[in-house]
C-alpha atoms as a PDB file:
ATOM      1  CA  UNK A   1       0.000   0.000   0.000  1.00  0.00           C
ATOM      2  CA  UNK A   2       1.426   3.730  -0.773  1.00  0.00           C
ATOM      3  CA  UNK A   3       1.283   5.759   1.725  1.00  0.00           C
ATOM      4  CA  UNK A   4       1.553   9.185   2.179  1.00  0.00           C
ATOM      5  CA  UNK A   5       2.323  11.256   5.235  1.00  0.00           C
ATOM      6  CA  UNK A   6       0.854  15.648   5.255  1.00  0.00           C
ATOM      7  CA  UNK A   7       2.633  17.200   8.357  1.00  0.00           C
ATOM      8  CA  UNK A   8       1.471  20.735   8.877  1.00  0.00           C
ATOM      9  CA  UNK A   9       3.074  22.861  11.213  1.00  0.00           C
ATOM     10  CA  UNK A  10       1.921  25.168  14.403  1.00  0.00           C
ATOM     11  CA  UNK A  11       2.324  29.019  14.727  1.00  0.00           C
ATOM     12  CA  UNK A  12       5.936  29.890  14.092  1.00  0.00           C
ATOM     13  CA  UNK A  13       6.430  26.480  12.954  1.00  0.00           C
ATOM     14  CA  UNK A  14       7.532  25.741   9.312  1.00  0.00           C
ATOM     15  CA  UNK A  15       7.219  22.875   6.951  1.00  0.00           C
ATOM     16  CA  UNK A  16      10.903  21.884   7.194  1.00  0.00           C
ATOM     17  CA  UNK A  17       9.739  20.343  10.505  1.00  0.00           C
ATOM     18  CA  UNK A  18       8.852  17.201   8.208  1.00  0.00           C
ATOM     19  CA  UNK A  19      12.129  15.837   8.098  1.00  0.00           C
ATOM     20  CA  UNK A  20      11.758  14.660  11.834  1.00  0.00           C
ATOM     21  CA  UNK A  21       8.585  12.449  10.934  1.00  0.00           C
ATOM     22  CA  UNK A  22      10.767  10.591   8.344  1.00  0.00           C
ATOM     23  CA  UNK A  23      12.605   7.923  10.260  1.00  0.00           C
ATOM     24  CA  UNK A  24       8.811   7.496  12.215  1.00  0.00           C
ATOM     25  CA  UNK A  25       7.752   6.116   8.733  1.00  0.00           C
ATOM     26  CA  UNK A  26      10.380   4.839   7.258  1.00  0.00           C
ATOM     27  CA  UNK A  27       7.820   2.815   4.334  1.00  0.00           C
ATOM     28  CA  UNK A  28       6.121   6.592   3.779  1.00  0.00           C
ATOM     29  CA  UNK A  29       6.476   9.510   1.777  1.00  0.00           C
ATOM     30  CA  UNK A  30       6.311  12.341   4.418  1.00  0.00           C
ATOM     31  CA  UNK A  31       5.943  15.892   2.956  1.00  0.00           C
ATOM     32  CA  UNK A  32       5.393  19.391   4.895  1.00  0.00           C
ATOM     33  CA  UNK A  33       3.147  21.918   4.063  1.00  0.00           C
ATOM     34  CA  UNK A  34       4.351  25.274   3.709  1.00  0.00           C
ATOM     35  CA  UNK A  35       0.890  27.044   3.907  1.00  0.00           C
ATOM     36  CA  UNK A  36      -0.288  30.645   3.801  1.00  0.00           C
ATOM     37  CA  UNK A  37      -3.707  30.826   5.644  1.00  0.00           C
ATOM     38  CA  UNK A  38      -3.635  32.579   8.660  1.00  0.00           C
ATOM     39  CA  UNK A  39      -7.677  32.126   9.148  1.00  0.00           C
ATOM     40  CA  UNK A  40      -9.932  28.717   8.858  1.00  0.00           C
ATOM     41  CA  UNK A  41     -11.706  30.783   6.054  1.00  0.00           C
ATOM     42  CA  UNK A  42      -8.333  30.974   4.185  1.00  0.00           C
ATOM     43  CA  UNK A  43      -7.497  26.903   5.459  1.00  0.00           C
ATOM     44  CA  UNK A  44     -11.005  25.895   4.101  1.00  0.00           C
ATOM     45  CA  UNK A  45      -9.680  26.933   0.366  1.00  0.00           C
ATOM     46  CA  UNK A  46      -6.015  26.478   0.872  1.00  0.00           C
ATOM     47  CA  UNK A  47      -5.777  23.211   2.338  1.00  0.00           C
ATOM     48  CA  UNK A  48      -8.199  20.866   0.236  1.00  0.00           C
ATOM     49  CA  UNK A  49      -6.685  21.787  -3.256  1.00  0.00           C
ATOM     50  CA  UNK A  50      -2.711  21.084  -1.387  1.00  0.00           C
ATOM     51  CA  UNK A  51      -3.918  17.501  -0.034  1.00  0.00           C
ATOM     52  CA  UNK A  52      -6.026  16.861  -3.108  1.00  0.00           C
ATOM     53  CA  UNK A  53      -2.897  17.133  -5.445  1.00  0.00           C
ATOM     54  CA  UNK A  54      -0.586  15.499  -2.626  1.00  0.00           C
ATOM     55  CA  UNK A  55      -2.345  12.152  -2.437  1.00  0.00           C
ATOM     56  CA  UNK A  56      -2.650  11.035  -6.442  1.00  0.00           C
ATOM     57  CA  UNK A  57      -1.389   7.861  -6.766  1.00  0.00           C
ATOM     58  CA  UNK A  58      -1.428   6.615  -2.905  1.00  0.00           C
ATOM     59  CA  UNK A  59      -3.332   4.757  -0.903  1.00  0.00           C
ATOM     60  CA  UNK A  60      -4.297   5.908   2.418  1.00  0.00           C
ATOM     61  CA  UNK A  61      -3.107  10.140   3.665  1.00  0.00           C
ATOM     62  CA  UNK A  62      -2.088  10.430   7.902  1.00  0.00           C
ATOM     63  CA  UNK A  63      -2.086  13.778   8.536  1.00  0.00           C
ATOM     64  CA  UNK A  64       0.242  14.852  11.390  1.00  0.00           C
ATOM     65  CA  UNK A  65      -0.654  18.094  12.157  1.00  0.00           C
ATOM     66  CA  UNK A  66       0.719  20.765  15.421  1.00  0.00           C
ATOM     67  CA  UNK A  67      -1.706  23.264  17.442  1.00  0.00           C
ATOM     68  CA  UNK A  68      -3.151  25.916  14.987  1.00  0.00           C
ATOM     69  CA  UNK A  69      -2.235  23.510  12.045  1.00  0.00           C
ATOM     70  CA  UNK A  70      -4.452  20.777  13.526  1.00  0.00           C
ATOM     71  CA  UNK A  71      -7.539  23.445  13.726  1.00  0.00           C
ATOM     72  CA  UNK A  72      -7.034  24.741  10.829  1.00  0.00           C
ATOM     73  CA  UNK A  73      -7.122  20.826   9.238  1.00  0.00           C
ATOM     74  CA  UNK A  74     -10.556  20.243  10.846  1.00  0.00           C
ATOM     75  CA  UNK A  75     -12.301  23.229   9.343  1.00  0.00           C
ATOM     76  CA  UNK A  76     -10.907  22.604   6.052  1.00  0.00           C
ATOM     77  CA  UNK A  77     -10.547  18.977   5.939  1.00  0.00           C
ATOM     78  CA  UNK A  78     -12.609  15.902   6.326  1.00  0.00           C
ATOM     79  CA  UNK A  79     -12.422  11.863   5.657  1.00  0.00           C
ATOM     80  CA  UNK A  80     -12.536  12.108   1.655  1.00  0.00           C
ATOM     81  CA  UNK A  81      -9.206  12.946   2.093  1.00  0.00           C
ATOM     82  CA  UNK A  82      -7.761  11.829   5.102  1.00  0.00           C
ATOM     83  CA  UNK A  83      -7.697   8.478   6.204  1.00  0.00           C
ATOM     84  CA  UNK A  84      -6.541   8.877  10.028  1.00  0.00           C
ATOM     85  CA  UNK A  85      -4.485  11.884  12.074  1.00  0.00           C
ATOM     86  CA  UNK A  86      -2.392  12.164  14.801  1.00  0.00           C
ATOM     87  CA  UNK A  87      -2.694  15.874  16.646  1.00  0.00           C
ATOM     88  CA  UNK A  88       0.058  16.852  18.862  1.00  0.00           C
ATOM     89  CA  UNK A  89      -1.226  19.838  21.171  1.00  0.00           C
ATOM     90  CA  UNK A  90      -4.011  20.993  19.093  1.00  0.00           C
ATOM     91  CA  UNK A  91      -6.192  24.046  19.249  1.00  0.00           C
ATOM     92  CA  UNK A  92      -9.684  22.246  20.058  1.00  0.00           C
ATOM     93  CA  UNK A  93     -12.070  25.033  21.060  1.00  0.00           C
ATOM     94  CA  UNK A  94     -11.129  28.468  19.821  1.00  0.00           C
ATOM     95  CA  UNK A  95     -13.482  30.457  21.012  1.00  0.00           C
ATOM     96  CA  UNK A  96     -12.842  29.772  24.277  1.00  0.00           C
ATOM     97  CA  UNK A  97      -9.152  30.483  23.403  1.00  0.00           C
ATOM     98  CA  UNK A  98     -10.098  33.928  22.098  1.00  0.00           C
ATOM     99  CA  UNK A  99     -12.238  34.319  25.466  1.00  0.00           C
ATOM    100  CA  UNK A 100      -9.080  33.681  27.413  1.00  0.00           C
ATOM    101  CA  UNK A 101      -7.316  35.934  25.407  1.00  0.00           C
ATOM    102  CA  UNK A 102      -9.487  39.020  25.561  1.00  0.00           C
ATOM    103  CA  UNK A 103      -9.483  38.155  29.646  1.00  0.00           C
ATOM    104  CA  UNK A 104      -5.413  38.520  29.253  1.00  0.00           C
ATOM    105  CA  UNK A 105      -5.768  41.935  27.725  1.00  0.00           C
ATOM    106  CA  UNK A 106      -8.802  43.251  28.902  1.00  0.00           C
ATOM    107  CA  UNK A 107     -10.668  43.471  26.413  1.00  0.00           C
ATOM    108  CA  UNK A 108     -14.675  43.364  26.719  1.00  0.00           C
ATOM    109  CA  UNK A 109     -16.946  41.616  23.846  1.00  0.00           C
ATOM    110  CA  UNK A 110     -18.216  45.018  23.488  1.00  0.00           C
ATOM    111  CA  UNK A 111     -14.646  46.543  22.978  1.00  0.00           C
ATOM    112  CA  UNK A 112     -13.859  43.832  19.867  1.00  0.00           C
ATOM    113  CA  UNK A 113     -17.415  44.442  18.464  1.00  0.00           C
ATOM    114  CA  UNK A 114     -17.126  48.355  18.185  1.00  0.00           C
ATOM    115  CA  UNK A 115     -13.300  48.299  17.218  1.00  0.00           C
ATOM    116  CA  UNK A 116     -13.328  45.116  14.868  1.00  0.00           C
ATOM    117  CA  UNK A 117      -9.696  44.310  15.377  1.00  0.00           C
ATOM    118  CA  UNK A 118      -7.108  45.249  19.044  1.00  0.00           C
ATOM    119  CA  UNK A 119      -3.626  44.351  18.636  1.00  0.00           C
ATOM    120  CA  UNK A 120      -2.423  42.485  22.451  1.00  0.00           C
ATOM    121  CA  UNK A 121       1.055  43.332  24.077  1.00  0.00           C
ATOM    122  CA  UNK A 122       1.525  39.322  24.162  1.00  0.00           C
ATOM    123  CA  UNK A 123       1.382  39.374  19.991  1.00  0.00           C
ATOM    124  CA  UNK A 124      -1.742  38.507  19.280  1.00  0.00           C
ATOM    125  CA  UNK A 125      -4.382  40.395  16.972  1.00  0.00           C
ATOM    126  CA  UNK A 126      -7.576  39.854  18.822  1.00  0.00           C
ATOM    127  CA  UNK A 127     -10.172  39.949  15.791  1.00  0.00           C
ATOM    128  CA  UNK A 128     -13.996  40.067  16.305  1.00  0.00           C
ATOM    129  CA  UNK A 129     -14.599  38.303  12.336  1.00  0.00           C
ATOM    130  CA  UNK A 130     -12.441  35.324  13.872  1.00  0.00           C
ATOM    131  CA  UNK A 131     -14.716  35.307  16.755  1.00  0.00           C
ATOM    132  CA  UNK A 132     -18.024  35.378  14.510  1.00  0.00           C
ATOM    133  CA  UNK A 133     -16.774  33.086  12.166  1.00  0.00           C
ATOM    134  CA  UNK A 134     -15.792  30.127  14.875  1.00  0.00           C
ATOM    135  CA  UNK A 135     -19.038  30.508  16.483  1.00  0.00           C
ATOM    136  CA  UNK A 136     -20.705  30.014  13.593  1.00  0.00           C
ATOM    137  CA  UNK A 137     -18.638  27.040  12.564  1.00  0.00           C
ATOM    138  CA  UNK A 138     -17.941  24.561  14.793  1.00  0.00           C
ATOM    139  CA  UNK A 139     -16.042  21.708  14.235  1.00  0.00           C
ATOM    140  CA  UNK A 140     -17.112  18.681  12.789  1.00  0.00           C
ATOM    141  CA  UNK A 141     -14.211  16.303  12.777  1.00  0.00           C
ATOM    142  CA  UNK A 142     -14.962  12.376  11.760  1.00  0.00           C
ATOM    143  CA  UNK A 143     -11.362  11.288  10.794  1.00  0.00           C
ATOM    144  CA  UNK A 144     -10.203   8.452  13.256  1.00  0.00           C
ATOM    145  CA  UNK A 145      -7.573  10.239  15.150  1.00  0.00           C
ATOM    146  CA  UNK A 146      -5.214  10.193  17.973  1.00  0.00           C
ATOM    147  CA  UNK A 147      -4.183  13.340  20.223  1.00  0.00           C
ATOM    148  CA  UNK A 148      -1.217  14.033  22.088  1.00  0.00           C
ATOM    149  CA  UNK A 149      -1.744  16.906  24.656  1.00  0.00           C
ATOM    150  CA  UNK A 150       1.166  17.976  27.287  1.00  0.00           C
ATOM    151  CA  UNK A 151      -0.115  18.718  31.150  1.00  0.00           C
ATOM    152  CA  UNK A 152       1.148  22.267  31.149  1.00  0.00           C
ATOM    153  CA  UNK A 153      -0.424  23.468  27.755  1.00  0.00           C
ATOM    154  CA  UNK A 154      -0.932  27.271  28.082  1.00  0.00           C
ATOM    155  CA  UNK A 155      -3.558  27.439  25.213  1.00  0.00           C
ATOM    156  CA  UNK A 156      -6.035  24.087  26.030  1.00  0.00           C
ATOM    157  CA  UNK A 157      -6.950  22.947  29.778  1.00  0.00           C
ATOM    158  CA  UNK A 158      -7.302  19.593  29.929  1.00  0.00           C
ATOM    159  CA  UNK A 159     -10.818  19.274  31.050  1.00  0.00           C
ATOM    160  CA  UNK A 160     -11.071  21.193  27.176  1.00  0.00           C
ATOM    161  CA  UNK A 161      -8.866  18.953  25.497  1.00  0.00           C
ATOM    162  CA  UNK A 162     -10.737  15.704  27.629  1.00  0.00           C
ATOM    163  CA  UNK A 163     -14.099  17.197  26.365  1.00  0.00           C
ATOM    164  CA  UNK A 164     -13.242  17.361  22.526  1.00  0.00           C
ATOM    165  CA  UNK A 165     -11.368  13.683  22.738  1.00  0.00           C
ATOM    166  CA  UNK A 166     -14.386  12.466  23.825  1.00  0.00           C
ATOM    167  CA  UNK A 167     -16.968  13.957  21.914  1.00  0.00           C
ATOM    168  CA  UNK A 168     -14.858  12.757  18.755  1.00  0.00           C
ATOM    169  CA  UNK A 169     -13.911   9.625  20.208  1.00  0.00           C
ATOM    170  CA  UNK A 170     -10.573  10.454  19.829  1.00  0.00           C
ATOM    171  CA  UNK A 171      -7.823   8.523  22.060  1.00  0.00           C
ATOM    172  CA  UNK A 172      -5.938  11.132  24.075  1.00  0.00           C
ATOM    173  CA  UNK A 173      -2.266  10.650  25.933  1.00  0.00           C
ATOM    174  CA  UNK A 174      -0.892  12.783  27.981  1.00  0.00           C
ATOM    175  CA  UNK A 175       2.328  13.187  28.974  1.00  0.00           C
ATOM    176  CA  UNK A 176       2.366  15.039  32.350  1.00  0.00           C
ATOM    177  CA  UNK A 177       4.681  17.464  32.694  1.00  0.00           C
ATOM    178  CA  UNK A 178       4.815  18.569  28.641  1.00  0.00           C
ATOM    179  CA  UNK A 179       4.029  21.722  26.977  1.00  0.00           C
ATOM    180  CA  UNK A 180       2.285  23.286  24.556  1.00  0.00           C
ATOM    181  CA  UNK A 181       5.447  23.072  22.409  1.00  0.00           C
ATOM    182  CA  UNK A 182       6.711  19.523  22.490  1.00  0.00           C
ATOM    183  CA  UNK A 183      10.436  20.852  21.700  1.00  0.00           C
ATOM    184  CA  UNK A 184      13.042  18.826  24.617  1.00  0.00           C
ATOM    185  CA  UNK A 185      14.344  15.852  24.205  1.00  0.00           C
ATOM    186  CA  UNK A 186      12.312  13.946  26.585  1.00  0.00           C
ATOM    187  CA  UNK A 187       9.076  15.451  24.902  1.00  0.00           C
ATOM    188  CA  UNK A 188      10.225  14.597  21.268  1.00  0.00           C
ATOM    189  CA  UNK A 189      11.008  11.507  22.526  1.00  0.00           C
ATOM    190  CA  UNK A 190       7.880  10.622  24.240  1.00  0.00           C
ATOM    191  CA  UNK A 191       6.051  12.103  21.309  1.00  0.00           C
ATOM    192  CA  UNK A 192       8.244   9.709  19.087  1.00  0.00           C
ATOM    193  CA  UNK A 193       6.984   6.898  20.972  1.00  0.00           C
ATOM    194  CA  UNK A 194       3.647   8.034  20.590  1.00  0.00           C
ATOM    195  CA  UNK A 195       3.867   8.404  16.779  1.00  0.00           C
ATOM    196  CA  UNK A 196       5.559   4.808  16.456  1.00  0.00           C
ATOM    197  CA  UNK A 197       2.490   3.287  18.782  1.00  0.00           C
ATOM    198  CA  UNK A 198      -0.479   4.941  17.309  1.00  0.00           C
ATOM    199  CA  UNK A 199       0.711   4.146  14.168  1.00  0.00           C
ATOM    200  CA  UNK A 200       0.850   0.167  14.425  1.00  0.00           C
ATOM    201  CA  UNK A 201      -2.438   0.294  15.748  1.00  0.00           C
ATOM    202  CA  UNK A 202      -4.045   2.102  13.033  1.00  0.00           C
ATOM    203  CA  UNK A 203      -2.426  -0.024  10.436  1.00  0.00           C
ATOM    204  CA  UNK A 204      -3.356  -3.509  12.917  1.00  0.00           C
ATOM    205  CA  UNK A 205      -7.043  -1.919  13.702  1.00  0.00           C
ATOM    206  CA  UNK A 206      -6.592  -1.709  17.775  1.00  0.00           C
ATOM    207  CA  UNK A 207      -6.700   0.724  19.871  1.00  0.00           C
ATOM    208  CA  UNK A 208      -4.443   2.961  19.377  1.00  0.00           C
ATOM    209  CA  UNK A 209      -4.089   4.543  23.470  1.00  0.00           C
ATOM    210  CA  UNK A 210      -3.006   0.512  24.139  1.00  0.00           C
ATOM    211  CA  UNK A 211      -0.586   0.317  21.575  1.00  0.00           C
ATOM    212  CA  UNK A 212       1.140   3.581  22.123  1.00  0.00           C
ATOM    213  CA  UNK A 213       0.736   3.348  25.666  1.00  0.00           C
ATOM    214  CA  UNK A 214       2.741   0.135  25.814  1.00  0.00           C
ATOM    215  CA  UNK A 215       5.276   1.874  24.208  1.00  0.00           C
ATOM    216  CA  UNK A 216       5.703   4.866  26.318  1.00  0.00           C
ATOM    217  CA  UNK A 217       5.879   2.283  29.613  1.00  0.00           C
ATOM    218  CA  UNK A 218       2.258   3.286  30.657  1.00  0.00           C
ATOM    219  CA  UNK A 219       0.645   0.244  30.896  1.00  0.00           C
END
């Protein structure tokens, strides 16, 4: 079977980030996504069209796919394309992120409304279109997938992250302690182990929280 591996990357991230998902599938051809869209409007026509010409002539597509790349996937993505995902830290509910943000800067609903966009001293553009528009489309995500979350995230709580693995019947691991940013080498290499585990079970059918849990010396 041909197999093809999409890794998109985070905020900040790039697509060169690729090359360390190579060895993890070593029967694969694993490609990076250098994309543009900085909004799930601008995902929703970017993405399909860059998958769609990707996976000619293979099999089965595994998207792996960081934080803001993962959300951006689920609005613009869905199982004609992809055949199973792993998400490492991904953004799960943003509204409730932008909530959190406008707490940070103090910022009222009112205050976004009347002034449309507020730049944040902590770099963010707080936008009340992105607000409207995630509201009004909320994710719908039916590709079998597995999630990798760190304890510490800054951006998800895990009772958040818990919620959305549930509702899409998504296996979650966690690896207490990690971050956000999976970036030292004991994160990389638990997320490695993760990769390698959830992996064999997708291509065995099992559970994929066993398998990579064996791996990582959970169970």
């Amino acid at each position: 079977m041909k197999h093809l591996v999409i890794y998109i990357h985070g905020k900040g991230g790039c697509a060169a980030e690729a090359e360390h998902y190579r060895p993890l599938f070593p029967h694969s051809r694993v490609v990076g996504f250098a994309y543009e869209a900085q909004t799930p409007w601008a995902a929703a026509e970017e993405f399909p069209a860059f998958v769609r010409a990707q996976r000619r002539g293979y099999d089965a597509v595994t998207l792996v796919a960081n934080s803001i790349g993962a959300f951006f996937a689920m609005h613009a993505l869905d199982e004609r394309l992809v055949d199973n995902a792993l998400f490492i830290s991904p953004v799960v509910d943003m509204e409730r992120l932008i909530a959190n943000m406008m707490g940070w800067a103090g910022v009222t609903e009112e205050d976004l409304q009347e002034r449309r966009e507020i730049p944040t001293s902590f770099g963010e553009t707080l936008s009340w279109d992105y607000l409207c528009y995630v509201r009004s489309h909320p994710i719908c995500w039916r590709v079998p997938t597995c999630i990798l979350y760190g304890s510490e995230d800054s951006l998800t709580s895990r009772d958040t992250i818990t919620d959305f693995s549930e509702r899409i019947h998504a296996p979650l691991t966690v690896m207490e302690g990690g971050e956000h940013w999976f970036h030292t080498p004991d994160q990389m290499a638990f997320l490695d182990r993760w990769v390698t585990g959830s992996m064999a079970a997708f291509v065995r059918g099992e559970d994929p929280t066993a398998s990579a849990a064996m791996l990582l010396g959970l169970l």
